[in-house]
PDBML (XML) file of the C-alpha atoms, coordinates in Angstrom:
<?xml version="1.0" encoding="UTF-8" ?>
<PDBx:datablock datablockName="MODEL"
   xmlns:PDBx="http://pdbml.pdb.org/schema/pdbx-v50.xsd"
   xmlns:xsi="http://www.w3.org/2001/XMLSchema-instance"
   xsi:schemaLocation="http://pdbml.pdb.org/schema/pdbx-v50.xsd pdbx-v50.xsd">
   <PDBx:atom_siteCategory>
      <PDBx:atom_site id="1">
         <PDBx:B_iso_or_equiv>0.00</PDBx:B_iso_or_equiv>
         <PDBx:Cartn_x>58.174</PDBx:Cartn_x>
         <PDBx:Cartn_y>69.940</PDBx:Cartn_y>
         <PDBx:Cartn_z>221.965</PDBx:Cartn_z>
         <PDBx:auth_asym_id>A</PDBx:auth_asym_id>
         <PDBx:auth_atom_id>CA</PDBx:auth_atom_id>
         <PDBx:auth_comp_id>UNK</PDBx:auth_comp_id>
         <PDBx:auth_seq_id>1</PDBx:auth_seq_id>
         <PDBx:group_PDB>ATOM</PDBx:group_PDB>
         <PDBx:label_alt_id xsi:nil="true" />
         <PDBx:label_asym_id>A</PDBx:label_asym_id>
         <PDBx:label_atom_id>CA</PDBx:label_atom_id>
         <PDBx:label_comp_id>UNK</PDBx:label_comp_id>
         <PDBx:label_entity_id>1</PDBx:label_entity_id>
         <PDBx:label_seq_id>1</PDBx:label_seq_id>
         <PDBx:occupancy>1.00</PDBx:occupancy>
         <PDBx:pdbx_PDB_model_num>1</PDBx:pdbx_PDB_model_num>
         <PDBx:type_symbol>C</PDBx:type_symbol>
      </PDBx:atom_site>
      <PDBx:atom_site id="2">
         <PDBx:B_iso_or_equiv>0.00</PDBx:B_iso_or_equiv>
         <PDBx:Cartn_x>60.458</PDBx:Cartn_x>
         <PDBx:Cartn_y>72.909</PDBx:Cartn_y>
         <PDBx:Cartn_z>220.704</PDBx:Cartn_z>
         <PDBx:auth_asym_id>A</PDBx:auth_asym_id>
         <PDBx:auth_atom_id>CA</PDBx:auth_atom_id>
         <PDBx:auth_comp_id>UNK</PDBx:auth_comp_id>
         <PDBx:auth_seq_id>2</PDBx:auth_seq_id>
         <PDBx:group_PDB>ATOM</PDBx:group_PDB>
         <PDBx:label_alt_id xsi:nil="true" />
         <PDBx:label_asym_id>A</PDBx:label_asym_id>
         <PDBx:label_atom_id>CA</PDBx:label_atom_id>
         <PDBx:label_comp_id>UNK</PDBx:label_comp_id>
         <PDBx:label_entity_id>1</PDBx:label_entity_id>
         <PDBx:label_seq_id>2</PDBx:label_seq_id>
         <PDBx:occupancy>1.00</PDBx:occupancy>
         <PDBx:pdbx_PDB_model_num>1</PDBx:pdbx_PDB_model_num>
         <PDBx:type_symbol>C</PDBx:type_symbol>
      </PDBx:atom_site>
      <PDBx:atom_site id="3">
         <PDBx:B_iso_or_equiv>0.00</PDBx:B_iso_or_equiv>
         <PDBx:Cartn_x>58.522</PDBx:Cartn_x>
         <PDBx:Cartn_y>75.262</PDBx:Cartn_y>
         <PDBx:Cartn_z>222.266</PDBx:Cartn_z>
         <PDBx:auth_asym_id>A</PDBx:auth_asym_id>
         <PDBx:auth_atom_id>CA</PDBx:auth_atom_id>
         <PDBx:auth_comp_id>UNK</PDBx:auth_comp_id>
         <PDBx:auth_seq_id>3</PDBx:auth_seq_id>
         <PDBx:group_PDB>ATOM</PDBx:group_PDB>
         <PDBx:label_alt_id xsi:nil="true" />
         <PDBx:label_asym_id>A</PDBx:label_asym_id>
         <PDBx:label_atom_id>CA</PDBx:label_atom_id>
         <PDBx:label_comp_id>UNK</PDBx:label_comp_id>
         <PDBx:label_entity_id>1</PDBx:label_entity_id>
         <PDBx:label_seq_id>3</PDBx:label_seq_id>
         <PDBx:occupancy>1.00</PDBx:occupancy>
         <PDBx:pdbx_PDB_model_num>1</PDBx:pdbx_PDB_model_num>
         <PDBx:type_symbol>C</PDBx:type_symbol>
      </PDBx:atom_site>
      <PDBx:atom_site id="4">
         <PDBx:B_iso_or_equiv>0.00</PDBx:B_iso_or_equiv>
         <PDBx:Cartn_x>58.477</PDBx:Cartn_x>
         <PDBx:Cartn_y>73.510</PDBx:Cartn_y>
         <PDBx:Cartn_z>225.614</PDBx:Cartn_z>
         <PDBx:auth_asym_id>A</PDBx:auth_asym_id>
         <PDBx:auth_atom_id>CA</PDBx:auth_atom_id>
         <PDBx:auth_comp_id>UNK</PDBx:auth_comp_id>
         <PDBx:auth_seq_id>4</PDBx:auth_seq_id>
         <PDBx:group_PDB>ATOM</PDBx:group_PDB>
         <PDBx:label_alt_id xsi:nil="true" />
         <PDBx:label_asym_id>A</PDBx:label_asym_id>
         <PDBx:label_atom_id>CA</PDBx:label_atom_id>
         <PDBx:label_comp_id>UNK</PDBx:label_comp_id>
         <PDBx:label_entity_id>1</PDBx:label_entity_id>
         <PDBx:label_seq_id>4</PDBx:label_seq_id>
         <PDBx:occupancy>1.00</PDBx:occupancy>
         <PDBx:pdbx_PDB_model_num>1</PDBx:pdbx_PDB_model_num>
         <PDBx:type_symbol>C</PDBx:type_symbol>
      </PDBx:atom_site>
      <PDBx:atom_site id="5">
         <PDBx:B_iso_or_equiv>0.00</PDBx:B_iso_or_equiv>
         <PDBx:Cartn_x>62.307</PDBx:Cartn_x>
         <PDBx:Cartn_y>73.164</PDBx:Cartn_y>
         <PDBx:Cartn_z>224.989</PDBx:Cartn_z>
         <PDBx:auth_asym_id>A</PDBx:auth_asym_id>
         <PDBx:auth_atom_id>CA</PDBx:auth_atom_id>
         <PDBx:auth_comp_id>UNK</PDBx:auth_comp_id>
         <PDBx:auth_seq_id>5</PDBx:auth_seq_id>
         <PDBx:group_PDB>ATOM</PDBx:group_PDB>
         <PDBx:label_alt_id xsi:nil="true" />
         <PDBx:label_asym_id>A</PDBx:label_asym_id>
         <PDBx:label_atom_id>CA</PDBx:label_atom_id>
         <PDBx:label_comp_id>UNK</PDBx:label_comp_id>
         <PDBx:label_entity_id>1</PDBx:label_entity_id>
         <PDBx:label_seq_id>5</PDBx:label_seq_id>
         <PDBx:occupancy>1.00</PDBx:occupancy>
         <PDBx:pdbx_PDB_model_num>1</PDBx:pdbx_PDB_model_num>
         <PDBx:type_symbol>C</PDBx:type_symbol>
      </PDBx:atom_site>
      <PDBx:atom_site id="6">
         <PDBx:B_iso_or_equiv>0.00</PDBx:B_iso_or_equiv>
         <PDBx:Cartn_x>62.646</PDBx:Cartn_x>
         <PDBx:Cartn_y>76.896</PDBx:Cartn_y>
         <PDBx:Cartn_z>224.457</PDBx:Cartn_z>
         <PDBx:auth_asym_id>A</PDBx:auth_asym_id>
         <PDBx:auth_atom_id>CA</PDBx:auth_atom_id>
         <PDBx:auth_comp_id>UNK</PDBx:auth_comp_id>
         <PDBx:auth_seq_id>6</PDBx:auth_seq_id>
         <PDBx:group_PDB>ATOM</PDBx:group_PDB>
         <PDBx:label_alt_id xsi:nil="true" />
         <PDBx:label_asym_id>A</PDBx:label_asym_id>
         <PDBx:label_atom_id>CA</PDBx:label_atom_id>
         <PDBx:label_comp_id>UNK</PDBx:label_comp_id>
         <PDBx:label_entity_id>1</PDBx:label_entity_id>
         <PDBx:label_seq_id>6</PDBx:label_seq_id>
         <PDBx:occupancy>1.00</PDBx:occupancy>
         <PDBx:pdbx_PDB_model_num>1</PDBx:pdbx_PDB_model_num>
         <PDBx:type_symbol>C</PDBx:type_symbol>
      </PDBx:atom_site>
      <PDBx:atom_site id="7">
         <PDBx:B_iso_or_equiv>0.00</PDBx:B_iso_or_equiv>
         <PDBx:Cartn_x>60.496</PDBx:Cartn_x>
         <PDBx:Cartn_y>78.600</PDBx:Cartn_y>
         <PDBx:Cartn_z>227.043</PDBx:Cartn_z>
         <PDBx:auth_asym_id>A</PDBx:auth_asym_id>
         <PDBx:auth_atom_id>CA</PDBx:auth_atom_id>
         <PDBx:auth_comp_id>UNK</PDBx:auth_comp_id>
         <PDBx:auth_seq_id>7</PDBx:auth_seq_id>
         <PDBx:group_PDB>ATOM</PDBx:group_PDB>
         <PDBx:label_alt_id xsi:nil="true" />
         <PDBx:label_asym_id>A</PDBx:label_asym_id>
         <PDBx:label_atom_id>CA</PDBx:label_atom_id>
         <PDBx:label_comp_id>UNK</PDBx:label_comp_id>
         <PDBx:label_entity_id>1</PDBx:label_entity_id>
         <PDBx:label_seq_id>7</PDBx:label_seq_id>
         <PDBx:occupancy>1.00</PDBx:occupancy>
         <PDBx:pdbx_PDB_model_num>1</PDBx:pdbx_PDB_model_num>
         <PDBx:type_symbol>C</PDBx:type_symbol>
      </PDBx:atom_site>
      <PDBx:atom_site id="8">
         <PDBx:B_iso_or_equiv>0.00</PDBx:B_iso_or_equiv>
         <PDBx:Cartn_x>61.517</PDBx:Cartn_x>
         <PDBx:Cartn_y>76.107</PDBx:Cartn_y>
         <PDBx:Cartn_z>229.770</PDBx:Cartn_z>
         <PDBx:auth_asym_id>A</PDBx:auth_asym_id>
         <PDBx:auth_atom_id>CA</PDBx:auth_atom_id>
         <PDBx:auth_comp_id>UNK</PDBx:auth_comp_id>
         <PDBx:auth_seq_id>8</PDBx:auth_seq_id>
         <PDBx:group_PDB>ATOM</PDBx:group_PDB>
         <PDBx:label_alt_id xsi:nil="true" />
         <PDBx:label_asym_id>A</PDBx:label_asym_id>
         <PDBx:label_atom_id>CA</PDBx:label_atom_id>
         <PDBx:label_comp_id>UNK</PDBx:label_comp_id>
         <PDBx:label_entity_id>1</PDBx:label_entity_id>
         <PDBx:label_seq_id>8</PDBx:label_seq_id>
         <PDBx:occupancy>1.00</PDBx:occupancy>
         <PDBx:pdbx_PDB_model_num>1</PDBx:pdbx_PDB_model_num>
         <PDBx:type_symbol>C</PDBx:type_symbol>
      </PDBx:atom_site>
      <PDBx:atom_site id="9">
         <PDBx:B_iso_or_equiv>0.00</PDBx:B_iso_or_equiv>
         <PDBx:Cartn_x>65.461</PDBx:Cartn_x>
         <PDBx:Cartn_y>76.226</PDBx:Cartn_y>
         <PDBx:Cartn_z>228.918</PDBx:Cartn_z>
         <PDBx:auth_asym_id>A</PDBx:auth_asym_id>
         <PDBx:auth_atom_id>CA</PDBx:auth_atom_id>
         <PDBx:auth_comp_id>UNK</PDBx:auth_comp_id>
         <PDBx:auth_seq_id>9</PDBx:auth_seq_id>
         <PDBx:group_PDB>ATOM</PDBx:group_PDB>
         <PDBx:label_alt_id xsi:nil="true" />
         <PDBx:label_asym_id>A</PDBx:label_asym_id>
         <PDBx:label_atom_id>CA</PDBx:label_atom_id>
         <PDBx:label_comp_id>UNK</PDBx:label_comp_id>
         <PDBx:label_entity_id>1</PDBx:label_entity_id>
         <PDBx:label_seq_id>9</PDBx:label_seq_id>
         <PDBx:occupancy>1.00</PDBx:occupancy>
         <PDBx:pdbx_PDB_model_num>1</PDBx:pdbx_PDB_model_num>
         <PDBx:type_symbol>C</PDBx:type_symbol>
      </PDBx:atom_site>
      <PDBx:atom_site id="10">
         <PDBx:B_iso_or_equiv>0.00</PDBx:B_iso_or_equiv>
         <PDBx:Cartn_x>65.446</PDBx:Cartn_x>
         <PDBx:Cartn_y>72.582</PDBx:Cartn_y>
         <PDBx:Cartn_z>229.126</PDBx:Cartn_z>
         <PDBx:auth_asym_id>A</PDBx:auth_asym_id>
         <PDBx:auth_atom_id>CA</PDBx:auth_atom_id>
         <PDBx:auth_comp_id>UNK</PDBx:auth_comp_id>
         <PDBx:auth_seq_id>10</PDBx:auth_seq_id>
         <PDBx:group_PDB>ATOM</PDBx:group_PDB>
         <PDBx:label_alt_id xsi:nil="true" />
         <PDBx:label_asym_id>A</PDBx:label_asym_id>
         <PDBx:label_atom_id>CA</PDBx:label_atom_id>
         <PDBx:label_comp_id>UNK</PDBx:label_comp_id>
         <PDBx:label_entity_id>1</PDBx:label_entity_id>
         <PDBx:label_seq_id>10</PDBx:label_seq_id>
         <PDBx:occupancy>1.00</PDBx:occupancy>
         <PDBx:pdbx_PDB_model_num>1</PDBx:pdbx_PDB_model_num>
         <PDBx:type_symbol>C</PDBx:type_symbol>
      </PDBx:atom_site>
      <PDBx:atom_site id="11">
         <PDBx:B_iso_or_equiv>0.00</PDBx:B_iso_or_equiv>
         <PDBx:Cartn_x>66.655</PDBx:Cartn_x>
         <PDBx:Cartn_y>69.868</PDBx:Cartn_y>
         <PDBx:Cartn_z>227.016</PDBx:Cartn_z>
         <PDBx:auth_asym_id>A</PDBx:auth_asym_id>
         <PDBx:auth_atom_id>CA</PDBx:auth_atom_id>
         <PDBx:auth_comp_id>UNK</PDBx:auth_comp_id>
         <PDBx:auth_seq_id>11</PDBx:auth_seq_id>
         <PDBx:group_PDB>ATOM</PDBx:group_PDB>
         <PDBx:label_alt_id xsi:nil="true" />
         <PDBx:label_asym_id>A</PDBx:label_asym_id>
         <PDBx:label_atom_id>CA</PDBx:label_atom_id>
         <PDBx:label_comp_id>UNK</PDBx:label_comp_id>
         <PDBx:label_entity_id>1</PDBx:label_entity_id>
         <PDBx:label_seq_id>11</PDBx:label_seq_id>
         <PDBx:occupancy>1.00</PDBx:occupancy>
         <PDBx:pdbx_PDB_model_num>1</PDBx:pdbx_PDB_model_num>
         <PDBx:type_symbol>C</PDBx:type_symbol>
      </PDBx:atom_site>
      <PDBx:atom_site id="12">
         <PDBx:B_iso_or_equiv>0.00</PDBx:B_iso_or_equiv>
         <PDBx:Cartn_x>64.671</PDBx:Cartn_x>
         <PDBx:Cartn_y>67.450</PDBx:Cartn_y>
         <PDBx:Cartn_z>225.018</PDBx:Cartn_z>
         <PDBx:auth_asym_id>A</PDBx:auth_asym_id>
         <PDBx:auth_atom_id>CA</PDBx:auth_atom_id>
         <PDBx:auth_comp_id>UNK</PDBx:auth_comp_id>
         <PDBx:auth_seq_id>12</PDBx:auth_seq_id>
         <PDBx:group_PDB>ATOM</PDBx:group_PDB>
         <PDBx:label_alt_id xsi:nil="true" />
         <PDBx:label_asym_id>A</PDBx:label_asym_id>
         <PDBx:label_atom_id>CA</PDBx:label_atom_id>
         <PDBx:label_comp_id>UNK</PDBx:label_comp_id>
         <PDBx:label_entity_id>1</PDBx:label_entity_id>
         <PDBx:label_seq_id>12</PDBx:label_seq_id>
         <PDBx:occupancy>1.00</PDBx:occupancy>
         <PDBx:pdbx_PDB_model_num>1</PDBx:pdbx_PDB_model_num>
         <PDBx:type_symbol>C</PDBx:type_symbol>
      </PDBx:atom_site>
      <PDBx:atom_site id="13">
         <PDBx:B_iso_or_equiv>0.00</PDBx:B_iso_or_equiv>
         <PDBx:Cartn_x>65.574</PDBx:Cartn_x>
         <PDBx:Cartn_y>64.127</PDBx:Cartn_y>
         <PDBx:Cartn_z>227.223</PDBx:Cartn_z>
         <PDBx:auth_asym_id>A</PDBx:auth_asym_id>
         <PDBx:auth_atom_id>CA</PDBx:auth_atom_id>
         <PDBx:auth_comp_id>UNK</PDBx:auth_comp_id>
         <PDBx:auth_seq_id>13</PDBx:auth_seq_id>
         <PDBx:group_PDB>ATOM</PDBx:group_PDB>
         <PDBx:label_alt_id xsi:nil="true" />
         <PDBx:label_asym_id>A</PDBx:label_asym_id>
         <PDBx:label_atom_id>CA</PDBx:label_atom_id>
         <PDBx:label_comp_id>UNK</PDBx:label_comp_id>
         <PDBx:label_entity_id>1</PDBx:label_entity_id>
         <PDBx:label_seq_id>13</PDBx:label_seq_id>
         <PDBx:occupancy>1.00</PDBx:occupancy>
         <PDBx:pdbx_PDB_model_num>1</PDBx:pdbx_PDB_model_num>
         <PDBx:type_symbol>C</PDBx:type_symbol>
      </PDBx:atom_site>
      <PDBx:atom_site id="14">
         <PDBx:B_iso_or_equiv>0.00</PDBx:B_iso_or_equiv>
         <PDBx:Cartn_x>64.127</PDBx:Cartn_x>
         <PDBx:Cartn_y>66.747</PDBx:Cartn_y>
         <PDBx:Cartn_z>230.209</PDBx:Cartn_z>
         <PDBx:auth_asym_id>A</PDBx:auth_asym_id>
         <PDBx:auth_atom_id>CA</PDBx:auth_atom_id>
         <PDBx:auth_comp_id>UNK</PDBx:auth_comp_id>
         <PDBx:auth_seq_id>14</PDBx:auth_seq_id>
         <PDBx:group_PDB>ATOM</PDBx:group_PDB>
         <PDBx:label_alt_id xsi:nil="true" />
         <PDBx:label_asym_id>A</PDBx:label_asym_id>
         <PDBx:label_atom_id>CA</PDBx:label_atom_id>
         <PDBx:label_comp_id>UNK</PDBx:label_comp_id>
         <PDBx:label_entity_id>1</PDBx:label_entity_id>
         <PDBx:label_seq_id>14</PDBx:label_seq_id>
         <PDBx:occupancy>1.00</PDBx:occupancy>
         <PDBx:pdbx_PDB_model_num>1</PDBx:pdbx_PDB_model_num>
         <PDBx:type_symbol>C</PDBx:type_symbol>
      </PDBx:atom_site>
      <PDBx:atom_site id="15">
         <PDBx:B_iso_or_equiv>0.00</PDBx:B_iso_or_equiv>
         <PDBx:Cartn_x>61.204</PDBx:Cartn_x>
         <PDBx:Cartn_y>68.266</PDBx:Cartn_y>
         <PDBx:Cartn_z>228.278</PDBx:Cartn_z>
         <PDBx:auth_asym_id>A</PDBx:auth_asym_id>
         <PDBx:auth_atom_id>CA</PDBx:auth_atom_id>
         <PDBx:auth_comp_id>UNK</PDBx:auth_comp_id>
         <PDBx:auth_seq_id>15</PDBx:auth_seq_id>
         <PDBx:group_PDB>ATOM</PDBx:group_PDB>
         <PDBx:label_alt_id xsi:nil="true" />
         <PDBx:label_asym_id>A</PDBx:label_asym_id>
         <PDBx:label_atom_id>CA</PDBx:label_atom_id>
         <PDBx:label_comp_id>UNK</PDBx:label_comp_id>
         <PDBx:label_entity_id>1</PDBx:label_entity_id>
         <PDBx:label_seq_id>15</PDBx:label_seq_id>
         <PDBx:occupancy>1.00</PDBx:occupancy>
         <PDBx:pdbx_PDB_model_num>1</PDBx:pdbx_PDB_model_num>
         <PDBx:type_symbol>C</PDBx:type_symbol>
      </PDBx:atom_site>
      <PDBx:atom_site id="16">
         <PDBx:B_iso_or_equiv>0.00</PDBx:B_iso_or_equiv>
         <PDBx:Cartn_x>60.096</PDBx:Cartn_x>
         <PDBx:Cartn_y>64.154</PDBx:Cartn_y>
         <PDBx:Cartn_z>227.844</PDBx:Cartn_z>
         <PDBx:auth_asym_id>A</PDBx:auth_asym_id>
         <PDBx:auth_atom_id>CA</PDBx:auth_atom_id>
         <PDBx:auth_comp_id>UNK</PDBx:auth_comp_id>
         <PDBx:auth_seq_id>16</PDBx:auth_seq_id>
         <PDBx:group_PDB>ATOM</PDBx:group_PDB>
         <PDBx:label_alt_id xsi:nil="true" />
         <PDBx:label_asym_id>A</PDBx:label_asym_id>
         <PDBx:label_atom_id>CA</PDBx:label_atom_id>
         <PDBx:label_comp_id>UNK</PDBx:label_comp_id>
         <PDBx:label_entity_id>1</PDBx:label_entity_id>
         <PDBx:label_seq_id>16</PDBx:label_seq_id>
         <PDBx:occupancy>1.00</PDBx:occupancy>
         <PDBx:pdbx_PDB_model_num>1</PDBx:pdbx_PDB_model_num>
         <PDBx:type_symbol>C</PDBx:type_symbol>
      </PDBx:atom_site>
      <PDBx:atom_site id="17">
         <PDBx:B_iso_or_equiv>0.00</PDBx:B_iso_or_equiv>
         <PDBx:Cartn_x>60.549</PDBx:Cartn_x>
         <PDBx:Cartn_y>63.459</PDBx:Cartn_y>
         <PDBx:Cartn_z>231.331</PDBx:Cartn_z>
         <PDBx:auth_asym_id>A</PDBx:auth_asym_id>
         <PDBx:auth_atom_id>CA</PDBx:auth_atom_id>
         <PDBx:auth_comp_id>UNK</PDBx:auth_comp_id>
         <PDBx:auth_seq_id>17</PDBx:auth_seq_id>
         <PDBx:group_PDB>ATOM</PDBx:group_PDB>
         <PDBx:label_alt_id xsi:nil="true" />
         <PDBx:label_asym_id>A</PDBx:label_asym_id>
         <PDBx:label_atom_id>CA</PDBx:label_atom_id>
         <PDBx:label_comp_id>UNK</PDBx:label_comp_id>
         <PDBx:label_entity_id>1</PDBx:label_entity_id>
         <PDBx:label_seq_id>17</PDBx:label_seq_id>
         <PDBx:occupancy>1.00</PDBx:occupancy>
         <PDBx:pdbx_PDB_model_num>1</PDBx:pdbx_PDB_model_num>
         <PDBx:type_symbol>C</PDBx:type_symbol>
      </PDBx:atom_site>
      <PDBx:atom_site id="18">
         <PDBx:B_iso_or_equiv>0.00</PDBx:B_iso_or_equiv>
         <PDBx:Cartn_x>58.396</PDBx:Cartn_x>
         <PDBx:Cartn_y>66.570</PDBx:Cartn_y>
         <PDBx:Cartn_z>232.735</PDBx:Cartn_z>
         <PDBx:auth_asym_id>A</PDBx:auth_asym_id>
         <PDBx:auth_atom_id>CA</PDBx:auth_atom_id>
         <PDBx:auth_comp_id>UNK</PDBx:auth_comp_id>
         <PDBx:auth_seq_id>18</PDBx:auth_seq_id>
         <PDBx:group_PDB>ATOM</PDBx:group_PDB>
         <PDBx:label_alt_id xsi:nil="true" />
         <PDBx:label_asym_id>A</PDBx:label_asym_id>
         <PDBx:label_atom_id>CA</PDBx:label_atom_id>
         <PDBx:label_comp_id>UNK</PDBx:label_comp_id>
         <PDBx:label_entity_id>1</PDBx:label_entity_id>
         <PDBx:label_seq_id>18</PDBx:label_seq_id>
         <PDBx:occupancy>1.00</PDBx:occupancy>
         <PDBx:pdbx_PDB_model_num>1</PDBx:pdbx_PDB_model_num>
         <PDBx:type_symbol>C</PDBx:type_symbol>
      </PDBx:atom_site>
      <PDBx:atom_site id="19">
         <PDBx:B_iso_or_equiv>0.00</PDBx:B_iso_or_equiv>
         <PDBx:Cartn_x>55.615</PDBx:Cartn_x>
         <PDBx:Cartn_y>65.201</PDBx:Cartn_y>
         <PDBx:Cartn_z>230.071</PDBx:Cartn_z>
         <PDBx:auth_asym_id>A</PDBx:auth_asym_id>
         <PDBx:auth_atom_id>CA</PDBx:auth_atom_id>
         <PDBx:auth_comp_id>UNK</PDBx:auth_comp_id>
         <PDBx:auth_seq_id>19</PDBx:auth_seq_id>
         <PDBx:group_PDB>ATOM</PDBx:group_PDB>
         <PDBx:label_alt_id xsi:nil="true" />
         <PDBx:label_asym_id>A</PDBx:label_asym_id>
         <PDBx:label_atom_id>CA</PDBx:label_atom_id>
         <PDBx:label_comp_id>UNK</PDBx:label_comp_id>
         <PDBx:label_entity_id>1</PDBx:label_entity_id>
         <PDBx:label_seq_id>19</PDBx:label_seq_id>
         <PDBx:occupancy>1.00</PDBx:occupancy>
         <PDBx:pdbx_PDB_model_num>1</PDBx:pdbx_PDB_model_num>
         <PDBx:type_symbol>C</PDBx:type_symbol>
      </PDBx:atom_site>
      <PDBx:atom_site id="20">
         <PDBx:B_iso_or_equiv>0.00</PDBx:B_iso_or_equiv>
         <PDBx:Cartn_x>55.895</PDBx:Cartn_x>
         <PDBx:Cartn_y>61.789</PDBx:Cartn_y>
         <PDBx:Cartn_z>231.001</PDBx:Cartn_z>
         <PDBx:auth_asym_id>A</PDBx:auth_asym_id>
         <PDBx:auth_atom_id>CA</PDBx:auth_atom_id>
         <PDBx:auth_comp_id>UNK</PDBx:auth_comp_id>
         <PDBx:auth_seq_id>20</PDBx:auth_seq_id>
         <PDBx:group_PDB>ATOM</PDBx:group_PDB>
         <PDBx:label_alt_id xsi:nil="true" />
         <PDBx:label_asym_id>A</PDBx:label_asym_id>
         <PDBx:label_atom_id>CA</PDBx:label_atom_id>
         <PDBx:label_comp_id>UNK</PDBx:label_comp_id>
         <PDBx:label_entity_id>1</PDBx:label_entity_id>
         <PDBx:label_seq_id>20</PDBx:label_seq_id>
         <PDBx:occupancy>1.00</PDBx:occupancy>
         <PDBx:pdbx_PDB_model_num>1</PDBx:pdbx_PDB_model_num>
         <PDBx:type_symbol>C</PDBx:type_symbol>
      </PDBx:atom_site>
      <PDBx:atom_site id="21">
         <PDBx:B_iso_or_equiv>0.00</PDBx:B_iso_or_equiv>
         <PDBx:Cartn_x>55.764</PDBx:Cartn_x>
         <PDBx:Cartn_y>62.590</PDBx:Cartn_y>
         <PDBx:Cartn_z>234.193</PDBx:Cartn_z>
         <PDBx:auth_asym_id>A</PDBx:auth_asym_id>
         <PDBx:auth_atom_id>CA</PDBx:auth_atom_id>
         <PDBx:auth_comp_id>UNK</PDBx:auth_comp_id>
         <PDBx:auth_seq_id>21</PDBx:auth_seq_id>
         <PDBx:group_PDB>ATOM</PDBx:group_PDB>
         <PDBx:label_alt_id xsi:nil="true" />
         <PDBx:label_asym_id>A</PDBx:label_asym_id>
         <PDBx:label_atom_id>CA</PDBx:label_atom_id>
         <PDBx:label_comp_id>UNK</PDBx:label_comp_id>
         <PDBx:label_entity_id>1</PDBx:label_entity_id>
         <PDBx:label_seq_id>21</PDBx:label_seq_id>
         <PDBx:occupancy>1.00</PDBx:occupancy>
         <PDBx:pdbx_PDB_model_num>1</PDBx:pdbx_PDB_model_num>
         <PDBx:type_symbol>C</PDBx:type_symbol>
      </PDBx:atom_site>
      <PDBx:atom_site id="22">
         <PDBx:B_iso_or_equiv>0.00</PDBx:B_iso_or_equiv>
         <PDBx:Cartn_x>52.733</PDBx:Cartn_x>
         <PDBx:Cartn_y>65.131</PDBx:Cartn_y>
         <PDBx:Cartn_z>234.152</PDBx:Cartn_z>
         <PDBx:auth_asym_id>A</PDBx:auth_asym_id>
         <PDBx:auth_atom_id>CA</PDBx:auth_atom_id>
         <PDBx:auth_comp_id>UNK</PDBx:auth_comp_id>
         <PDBx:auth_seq_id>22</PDBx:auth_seq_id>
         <PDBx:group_PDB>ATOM</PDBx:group_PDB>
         <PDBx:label_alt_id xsi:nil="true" />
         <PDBx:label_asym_id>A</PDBx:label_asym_id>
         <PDBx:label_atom_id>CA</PDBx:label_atom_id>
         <PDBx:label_comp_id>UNK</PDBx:label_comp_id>
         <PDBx:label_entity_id>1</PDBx:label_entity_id>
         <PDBx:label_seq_id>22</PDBx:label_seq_id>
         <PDBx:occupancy>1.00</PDBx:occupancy>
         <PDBx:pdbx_PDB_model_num>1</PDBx:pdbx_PDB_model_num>
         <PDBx:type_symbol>C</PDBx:type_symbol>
      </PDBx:atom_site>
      <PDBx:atom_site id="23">
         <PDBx:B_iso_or_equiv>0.00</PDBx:B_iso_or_equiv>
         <PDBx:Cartn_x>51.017</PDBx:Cartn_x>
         <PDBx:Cartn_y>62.738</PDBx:Cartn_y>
         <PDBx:Cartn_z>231.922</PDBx:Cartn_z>
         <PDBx:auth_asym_id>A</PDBx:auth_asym_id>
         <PDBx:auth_atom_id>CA</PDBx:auth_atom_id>
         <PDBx:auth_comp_id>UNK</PDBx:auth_comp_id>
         <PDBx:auth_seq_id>23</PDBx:auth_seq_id>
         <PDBx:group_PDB>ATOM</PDBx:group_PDB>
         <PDBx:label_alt_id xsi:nil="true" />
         <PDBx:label_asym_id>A</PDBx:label_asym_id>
         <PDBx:label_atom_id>CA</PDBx:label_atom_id>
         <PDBx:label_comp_id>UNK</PDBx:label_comp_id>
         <PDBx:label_entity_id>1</PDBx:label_entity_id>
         <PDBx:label_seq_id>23</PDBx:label_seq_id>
         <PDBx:occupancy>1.00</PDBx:occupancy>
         <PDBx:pdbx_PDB_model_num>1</PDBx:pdbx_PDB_model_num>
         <PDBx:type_symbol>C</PDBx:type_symbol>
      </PDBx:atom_site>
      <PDBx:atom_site id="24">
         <PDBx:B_iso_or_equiv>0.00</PDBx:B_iso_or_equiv>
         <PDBx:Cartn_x>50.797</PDBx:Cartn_x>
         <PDBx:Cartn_y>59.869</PDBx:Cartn_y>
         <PDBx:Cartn_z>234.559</PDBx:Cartn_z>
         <PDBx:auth_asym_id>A</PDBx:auth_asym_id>
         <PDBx:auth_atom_id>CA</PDBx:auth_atom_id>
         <PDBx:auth_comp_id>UNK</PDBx:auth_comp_id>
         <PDBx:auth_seq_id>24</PDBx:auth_seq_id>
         <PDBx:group_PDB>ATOM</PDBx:group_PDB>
         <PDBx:label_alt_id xsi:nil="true" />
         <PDBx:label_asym_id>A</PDBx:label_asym_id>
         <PDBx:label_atom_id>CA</PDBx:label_atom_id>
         <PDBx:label_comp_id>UNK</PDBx:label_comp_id>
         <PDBx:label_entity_id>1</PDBx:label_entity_id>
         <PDBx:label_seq_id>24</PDBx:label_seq_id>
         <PDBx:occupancy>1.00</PDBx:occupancy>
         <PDBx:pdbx_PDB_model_num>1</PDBx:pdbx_PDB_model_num>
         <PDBx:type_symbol>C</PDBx:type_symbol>
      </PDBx:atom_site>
      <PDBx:atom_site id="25">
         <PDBx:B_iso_or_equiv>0.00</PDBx:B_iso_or_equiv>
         <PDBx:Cartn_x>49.539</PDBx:Cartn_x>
         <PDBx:Cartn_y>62.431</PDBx:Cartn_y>
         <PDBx:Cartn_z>237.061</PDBx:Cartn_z>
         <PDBx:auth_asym_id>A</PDBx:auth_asym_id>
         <PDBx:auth_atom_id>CA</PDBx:auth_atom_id>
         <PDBx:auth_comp_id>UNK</PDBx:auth_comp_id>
         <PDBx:auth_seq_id>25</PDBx:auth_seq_id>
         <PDBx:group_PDB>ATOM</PDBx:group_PDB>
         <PDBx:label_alt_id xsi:nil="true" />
         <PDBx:label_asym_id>A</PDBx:label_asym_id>
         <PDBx:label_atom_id>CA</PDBx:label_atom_id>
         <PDBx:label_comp_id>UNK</PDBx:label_comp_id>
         <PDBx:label_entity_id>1</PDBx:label_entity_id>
         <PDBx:label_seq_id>25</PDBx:label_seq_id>
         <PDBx:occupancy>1.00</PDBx:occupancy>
         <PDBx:pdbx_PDB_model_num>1</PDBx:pdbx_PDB_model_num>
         <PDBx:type_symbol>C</PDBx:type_symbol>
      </PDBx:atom_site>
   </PDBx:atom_siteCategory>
</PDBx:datablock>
């Protein structure tokens, strides 16, 4: 999760979303 935090500049509430979201796809 840190390292999708870092490299995407995005927060940890947004770095759950994007999985969440790519997960259900």
């Amino acid at each position: 999760l840190d390292q999708i935090e870092e490299v995407l500049d995005i927060t940890e509430d947004e770095s759950h979303e994007l999985l969440t979201s790519l997960k259900n796809d």
